[in-house]
PDB file of N, CA and C in Angstrom:
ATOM      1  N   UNK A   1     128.161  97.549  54.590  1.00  0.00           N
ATOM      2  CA  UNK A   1     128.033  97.211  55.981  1.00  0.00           C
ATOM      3  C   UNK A   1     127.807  95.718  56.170  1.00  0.00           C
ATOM      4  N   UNK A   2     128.523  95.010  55.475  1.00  0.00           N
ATOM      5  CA  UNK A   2     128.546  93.647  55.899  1.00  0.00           C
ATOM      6  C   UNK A   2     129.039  93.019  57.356  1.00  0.00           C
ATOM      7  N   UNK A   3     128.373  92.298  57.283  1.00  0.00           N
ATOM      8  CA  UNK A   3     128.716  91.601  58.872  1.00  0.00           C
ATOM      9  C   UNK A   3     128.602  92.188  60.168  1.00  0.00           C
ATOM     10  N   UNK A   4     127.922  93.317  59.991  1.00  0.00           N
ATOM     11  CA  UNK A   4     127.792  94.189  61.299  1.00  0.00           C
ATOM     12  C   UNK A   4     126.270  94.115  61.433  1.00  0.00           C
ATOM     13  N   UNK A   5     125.750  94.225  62.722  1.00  0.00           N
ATOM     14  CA  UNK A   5     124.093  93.995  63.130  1.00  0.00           C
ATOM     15  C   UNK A   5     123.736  95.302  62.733  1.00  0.00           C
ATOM     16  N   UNK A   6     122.487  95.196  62.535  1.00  0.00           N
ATOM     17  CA  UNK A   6     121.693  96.664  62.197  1.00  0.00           C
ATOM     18  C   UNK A   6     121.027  96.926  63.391  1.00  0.00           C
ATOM     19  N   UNK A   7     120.835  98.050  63.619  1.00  0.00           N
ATOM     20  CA  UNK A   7     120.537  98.925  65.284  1.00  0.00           C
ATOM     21  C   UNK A   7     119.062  99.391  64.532  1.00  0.00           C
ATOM     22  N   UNK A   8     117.587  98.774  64.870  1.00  0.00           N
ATOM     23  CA  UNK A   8     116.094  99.310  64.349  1.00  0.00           C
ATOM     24  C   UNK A   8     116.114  99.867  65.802  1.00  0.00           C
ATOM     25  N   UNK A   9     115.553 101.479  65.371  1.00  0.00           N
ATOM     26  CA  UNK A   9     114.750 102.583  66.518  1.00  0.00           C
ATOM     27  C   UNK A   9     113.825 102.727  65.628  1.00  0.00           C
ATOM     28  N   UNK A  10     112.694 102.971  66.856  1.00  0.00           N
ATOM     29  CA  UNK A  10     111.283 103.477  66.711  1.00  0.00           C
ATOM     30  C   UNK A  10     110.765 104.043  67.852  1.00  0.00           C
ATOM     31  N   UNK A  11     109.858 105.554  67.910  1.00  0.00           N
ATOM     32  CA  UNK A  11     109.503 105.834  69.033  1.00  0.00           C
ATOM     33  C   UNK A  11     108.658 104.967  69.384  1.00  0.00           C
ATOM     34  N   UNK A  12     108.973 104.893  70.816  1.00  0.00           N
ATOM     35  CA  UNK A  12     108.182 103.868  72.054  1.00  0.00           C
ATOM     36  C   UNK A  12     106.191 104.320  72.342  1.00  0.00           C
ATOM     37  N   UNK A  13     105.860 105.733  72.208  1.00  0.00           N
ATOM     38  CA  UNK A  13     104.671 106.014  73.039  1.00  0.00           C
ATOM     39  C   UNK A  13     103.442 105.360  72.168  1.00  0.00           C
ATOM     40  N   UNK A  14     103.787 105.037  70.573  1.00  0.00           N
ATOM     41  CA  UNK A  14     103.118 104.848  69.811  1.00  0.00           C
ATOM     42  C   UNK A  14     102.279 103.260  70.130  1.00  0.00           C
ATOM     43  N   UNK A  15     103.624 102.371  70.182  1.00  0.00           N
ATOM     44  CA  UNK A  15     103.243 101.154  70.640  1.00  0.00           C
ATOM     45  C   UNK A  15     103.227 101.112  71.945  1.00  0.00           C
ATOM     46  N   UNK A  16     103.201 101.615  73.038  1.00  0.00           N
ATOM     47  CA  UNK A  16     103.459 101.898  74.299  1.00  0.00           C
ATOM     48  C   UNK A  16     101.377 102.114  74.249  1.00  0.00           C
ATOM     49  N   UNK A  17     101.261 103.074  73.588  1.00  0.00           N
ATOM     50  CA  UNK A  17     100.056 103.364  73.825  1.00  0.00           C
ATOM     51  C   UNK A  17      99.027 102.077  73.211  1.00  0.00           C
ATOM     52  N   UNK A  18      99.319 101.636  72.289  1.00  0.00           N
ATOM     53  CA  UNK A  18      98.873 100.233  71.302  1.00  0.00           C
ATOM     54  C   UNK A  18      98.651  99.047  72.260  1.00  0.00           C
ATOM     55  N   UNK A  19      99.741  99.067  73.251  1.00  0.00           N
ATOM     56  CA  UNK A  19      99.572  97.941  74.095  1.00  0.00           C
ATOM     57  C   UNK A  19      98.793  97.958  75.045  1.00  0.00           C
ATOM     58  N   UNK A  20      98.788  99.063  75.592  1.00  0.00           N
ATOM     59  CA  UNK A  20      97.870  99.543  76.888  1.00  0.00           C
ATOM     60  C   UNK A  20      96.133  99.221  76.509  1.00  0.00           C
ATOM     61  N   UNK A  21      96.228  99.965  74.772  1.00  0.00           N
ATOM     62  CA  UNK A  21      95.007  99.773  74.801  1.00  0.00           C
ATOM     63  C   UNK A  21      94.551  98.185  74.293  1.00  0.00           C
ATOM     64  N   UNK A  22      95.111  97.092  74.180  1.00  0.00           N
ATOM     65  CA  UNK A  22      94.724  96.032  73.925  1.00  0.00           C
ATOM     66  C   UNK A  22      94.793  95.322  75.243  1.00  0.00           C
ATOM     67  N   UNK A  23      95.611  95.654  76.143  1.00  0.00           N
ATOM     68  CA  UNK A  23      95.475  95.287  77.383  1.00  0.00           C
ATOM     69  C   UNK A  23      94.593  95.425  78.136  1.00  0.00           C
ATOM     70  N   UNK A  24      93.734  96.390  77.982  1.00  0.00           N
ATOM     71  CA  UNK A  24      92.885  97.271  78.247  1.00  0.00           C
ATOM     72  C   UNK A  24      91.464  96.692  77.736  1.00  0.00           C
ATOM     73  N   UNK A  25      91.527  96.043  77.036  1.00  0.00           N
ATOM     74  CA  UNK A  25      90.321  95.932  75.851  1.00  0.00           C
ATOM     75  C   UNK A  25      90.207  94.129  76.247  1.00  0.00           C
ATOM     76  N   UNK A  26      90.920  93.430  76.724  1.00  0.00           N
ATOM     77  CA  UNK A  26      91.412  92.472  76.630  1.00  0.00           C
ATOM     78  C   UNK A  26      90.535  91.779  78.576  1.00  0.00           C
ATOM     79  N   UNK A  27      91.423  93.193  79.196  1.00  0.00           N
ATOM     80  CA  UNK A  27      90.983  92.902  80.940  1.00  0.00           C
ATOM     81  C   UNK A  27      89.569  93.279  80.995  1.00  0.00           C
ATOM     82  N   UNK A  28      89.330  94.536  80.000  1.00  0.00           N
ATOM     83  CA  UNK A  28      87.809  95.243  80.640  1.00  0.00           C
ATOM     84  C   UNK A  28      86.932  94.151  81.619  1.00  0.00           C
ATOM     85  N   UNK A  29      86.536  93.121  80.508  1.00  0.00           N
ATOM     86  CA  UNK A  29      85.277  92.059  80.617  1.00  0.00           C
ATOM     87  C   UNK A  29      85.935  91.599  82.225  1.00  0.00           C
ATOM     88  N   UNK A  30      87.072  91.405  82.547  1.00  0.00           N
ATOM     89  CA  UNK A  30      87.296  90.773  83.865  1.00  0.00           C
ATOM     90  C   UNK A  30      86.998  91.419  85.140  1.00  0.00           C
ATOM     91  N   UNK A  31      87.367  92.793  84.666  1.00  0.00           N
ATOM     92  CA  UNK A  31      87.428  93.598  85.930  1.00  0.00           C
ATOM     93  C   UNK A  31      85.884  93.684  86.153  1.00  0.00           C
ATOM     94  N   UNK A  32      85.076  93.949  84.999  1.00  0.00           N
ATOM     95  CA  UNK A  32      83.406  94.407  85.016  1.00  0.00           C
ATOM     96  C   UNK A  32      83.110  93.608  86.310  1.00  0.00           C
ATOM     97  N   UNK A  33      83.454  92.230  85.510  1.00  0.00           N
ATOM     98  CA  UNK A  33      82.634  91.129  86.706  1.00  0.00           C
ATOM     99  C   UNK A  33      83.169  91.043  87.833  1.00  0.00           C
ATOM    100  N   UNK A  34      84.166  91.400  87.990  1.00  0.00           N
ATOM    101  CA  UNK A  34      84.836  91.329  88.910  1.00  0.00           C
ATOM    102  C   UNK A  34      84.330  92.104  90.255  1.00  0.00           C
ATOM    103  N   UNK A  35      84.322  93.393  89.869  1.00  0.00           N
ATOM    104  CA  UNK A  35      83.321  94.291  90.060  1.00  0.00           C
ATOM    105  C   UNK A  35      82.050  93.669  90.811  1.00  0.00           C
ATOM    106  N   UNK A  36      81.018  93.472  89.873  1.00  0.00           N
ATOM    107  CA  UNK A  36      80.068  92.823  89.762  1.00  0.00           C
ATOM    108  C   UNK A  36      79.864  92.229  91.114  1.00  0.00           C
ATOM    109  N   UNK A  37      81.296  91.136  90.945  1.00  0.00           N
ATOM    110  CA  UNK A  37      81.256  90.208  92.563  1.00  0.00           C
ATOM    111  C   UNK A  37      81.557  90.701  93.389  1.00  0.00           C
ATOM    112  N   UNK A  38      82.315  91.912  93.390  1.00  0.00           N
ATOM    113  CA  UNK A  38      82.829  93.028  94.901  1.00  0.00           C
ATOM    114  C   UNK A  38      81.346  93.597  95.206  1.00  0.00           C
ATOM    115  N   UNK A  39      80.854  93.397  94.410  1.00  0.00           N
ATOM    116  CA  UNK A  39      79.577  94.632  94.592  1.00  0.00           C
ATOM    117  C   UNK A  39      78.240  93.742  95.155  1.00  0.00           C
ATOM    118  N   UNK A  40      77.918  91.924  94.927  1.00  0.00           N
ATOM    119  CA  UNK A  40      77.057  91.253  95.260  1.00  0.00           C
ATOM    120  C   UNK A  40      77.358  90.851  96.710  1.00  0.00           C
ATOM    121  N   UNK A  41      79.043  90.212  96.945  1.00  0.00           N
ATOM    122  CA  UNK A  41      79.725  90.211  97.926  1.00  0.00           C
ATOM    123  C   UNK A  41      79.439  91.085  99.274  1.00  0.00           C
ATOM    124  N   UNK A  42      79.827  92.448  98.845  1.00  0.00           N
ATOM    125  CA  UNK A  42      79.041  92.997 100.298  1.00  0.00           C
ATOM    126  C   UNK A  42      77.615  93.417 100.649  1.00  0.00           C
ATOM    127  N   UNK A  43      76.873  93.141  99.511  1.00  0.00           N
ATOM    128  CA  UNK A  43      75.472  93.007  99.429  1.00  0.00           C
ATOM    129  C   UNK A  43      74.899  92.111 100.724  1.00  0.00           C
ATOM    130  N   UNK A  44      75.835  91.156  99.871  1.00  0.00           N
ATOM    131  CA  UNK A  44      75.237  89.751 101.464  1.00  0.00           C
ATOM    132  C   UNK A  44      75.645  90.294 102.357  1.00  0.00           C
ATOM    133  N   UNK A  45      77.181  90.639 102.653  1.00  0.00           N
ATOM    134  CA  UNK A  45      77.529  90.932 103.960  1.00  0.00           C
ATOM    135  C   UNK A  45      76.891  91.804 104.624  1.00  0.00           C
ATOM    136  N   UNK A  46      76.368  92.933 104.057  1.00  0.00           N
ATOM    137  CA  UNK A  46      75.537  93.761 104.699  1.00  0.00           C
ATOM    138  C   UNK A  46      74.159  93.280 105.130  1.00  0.00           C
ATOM    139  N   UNK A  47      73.840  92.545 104.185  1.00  0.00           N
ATOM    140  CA  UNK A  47      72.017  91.430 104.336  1.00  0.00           C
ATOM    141  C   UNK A  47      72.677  91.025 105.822  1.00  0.00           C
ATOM    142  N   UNK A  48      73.864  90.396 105.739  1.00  0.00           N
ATOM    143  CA  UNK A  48      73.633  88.693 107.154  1.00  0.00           C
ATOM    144  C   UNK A  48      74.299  89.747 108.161  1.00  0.00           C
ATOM    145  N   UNK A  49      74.879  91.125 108.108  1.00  0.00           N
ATOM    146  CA  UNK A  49      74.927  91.999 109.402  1.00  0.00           C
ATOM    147  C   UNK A  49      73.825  92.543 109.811  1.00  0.00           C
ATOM    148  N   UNK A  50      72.923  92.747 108.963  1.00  0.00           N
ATOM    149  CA  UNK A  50      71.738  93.328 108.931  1.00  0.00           C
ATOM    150  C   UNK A  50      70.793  92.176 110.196  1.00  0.00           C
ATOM    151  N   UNK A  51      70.858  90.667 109.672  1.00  0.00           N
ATOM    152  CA  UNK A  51      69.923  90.004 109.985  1.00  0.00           C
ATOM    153  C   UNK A  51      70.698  89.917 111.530  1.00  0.00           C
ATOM    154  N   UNK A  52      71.875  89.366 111.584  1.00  0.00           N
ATOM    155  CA  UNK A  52      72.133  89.403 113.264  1.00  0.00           C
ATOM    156  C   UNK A  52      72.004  90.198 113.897  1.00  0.00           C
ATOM    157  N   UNK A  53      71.717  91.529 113.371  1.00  0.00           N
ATOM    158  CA  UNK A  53      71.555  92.959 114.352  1.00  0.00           C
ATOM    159  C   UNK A  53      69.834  92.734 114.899  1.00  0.00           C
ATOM    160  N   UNK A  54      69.004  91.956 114.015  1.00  0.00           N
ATOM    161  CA  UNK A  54      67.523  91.865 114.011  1.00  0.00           C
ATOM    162  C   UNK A  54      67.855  90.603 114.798  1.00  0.00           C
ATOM    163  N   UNK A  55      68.797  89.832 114.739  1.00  0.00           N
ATOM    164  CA  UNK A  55      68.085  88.514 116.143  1.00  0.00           C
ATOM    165  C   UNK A  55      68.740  88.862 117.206  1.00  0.00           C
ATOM    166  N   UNK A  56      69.441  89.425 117.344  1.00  0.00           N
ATOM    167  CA  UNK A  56      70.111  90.382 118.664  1.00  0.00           C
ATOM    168  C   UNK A  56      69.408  90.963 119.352  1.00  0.00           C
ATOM    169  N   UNK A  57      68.195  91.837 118.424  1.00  0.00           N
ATOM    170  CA  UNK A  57      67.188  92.509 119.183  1.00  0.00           C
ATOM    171  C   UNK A  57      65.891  91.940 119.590  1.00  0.00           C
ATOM    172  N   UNK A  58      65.784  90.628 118.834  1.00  0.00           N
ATOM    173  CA  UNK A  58      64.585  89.991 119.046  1.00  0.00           C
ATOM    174  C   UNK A  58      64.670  89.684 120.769  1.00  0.00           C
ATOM    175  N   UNK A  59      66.195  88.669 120.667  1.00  0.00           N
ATOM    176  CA  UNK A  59      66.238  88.487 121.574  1.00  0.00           C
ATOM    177  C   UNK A  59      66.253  89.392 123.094  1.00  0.00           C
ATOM    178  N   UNK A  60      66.921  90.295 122.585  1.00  0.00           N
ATOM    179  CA  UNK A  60      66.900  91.387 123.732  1.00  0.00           C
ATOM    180  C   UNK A  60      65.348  92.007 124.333  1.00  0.00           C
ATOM    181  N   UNK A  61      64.580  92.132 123.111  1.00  0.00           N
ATOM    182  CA  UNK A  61      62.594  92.051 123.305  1.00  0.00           C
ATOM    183  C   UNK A  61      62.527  91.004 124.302  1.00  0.00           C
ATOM    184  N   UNK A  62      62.765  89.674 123.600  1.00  0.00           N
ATOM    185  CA  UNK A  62      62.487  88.549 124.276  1.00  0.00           C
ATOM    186  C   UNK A  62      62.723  89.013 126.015  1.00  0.00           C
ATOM    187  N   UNK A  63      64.424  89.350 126.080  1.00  0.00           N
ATOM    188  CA  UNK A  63      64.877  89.018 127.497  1.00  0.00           C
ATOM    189  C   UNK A  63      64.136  90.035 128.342  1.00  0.00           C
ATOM    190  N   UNK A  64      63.932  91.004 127.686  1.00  0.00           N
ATOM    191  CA  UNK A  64      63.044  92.164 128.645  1.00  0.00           C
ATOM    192  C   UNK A  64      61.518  91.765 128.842  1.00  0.00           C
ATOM    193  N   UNK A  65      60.909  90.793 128.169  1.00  0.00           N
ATOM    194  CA  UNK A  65      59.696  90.756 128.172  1.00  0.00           C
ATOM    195  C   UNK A  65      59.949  89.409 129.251  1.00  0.00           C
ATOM    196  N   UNK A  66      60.684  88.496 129.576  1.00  0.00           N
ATOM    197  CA  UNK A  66      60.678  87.816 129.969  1.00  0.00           C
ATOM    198  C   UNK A  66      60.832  88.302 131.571  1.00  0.00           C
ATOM    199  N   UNK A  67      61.926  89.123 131.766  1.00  0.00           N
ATOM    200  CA  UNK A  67      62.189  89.681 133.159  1.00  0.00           C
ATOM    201  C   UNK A  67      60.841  90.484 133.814  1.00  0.00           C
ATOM    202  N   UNK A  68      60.235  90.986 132.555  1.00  0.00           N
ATOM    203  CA  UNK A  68      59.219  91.274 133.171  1.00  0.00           C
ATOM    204  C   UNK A  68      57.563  90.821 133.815  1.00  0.00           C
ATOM    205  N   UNK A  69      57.982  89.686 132.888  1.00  0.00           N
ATOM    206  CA  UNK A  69      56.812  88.908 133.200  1.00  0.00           C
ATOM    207  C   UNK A  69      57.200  88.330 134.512  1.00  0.00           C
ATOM    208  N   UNK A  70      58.552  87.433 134.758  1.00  0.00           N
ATOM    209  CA  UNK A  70      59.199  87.406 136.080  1.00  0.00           C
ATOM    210  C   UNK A  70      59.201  87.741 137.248  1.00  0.00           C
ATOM    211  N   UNK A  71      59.412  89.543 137.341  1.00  0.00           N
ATOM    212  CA  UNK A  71      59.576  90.052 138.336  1.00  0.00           C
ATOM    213  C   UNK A  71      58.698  91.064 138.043  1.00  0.00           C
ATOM    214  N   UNK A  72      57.644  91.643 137.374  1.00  0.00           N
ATOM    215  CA  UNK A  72      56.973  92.315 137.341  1.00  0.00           C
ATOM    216  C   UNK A  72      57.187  93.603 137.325  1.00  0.00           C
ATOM    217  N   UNK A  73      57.359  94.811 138.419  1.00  0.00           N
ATOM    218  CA  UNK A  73      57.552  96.065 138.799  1.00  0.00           C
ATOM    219  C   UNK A  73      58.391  95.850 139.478  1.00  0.00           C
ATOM    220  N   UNK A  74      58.981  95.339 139.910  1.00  0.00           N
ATOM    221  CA  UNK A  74      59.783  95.114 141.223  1.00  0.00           C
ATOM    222  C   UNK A  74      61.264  95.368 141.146  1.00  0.00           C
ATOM    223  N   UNK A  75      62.043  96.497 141.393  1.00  0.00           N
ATOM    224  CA  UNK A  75      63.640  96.975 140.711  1.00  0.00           C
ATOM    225  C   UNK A  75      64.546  95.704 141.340  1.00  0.00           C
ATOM    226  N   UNK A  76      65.323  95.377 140.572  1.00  0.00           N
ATOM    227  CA  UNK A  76      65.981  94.137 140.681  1.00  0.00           C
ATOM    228  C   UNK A  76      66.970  94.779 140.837  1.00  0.00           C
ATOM    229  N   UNK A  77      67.776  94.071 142.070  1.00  0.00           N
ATOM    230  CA  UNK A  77      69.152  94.155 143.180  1.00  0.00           C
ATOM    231  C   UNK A  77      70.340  93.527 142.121  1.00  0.00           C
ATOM    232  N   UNK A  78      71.290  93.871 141.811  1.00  0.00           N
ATOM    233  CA  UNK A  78      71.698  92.774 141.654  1.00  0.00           C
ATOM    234  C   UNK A  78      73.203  92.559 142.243  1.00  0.00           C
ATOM    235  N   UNK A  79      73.502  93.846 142.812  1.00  0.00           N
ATOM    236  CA  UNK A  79      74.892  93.921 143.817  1.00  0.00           C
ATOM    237  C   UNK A  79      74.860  94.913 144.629  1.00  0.00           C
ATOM    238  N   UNK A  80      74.264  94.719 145.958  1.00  0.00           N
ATOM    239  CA  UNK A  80      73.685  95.780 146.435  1.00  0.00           C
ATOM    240  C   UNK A  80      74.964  95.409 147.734  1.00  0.00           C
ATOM    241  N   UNK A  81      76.267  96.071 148.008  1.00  0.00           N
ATOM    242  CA  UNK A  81      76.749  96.005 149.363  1.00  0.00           C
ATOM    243  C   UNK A  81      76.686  97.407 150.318  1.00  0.00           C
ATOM    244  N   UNK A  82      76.513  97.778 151.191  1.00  0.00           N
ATOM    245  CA  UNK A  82      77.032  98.441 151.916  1.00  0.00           C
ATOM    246  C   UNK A  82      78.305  98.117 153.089  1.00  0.00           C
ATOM    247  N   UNK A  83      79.074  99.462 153.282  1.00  0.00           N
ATOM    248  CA  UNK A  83      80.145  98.949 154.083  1.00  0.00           C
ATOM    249  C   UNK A  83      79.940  98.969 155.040  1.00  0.00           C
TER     250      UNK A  83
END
């Protein structure tokens, strides 16, 4: 068989599977942290939704304590028409 190319087969799942797992072995450490930062990430986000929901209400304390010191008992009008 001179001068003719040689045709190499080998089943595929063997190294198919070989690669996956070095690929595999290779990403782990990235994804972990990766992870890691998806997971500190909405930590905060939930902390700084957390905290504007608490000055939202401060203020809303505030505005009611203020109207009331204001106007006391007294039911406040604030679009009163008749026709």
């Amino acid at each position: 068989m001179l001068g003719l190319l040689r045709c190499l087969s080998f089943g595929g799942s063997r190294v198919d599977a070989a690669i996956a797992s070095e690929i595999l072995r290779v990403v782990e450490p990235m994804a972990v942290e990766a992870a890691l930062e998806a997971e500190r990430m909405h930590r905060e986000g939930e902390a700084e939704r957390r905290r504007i929901a608490e000055l939202g209400l401060q203020q809303s304390e505030y505005d009611a304590s203020l109207a009331e010191r204001r106007y006391g008992n007294r039911p406040i009008v604030t679009a009163a028409t008749e026709p």
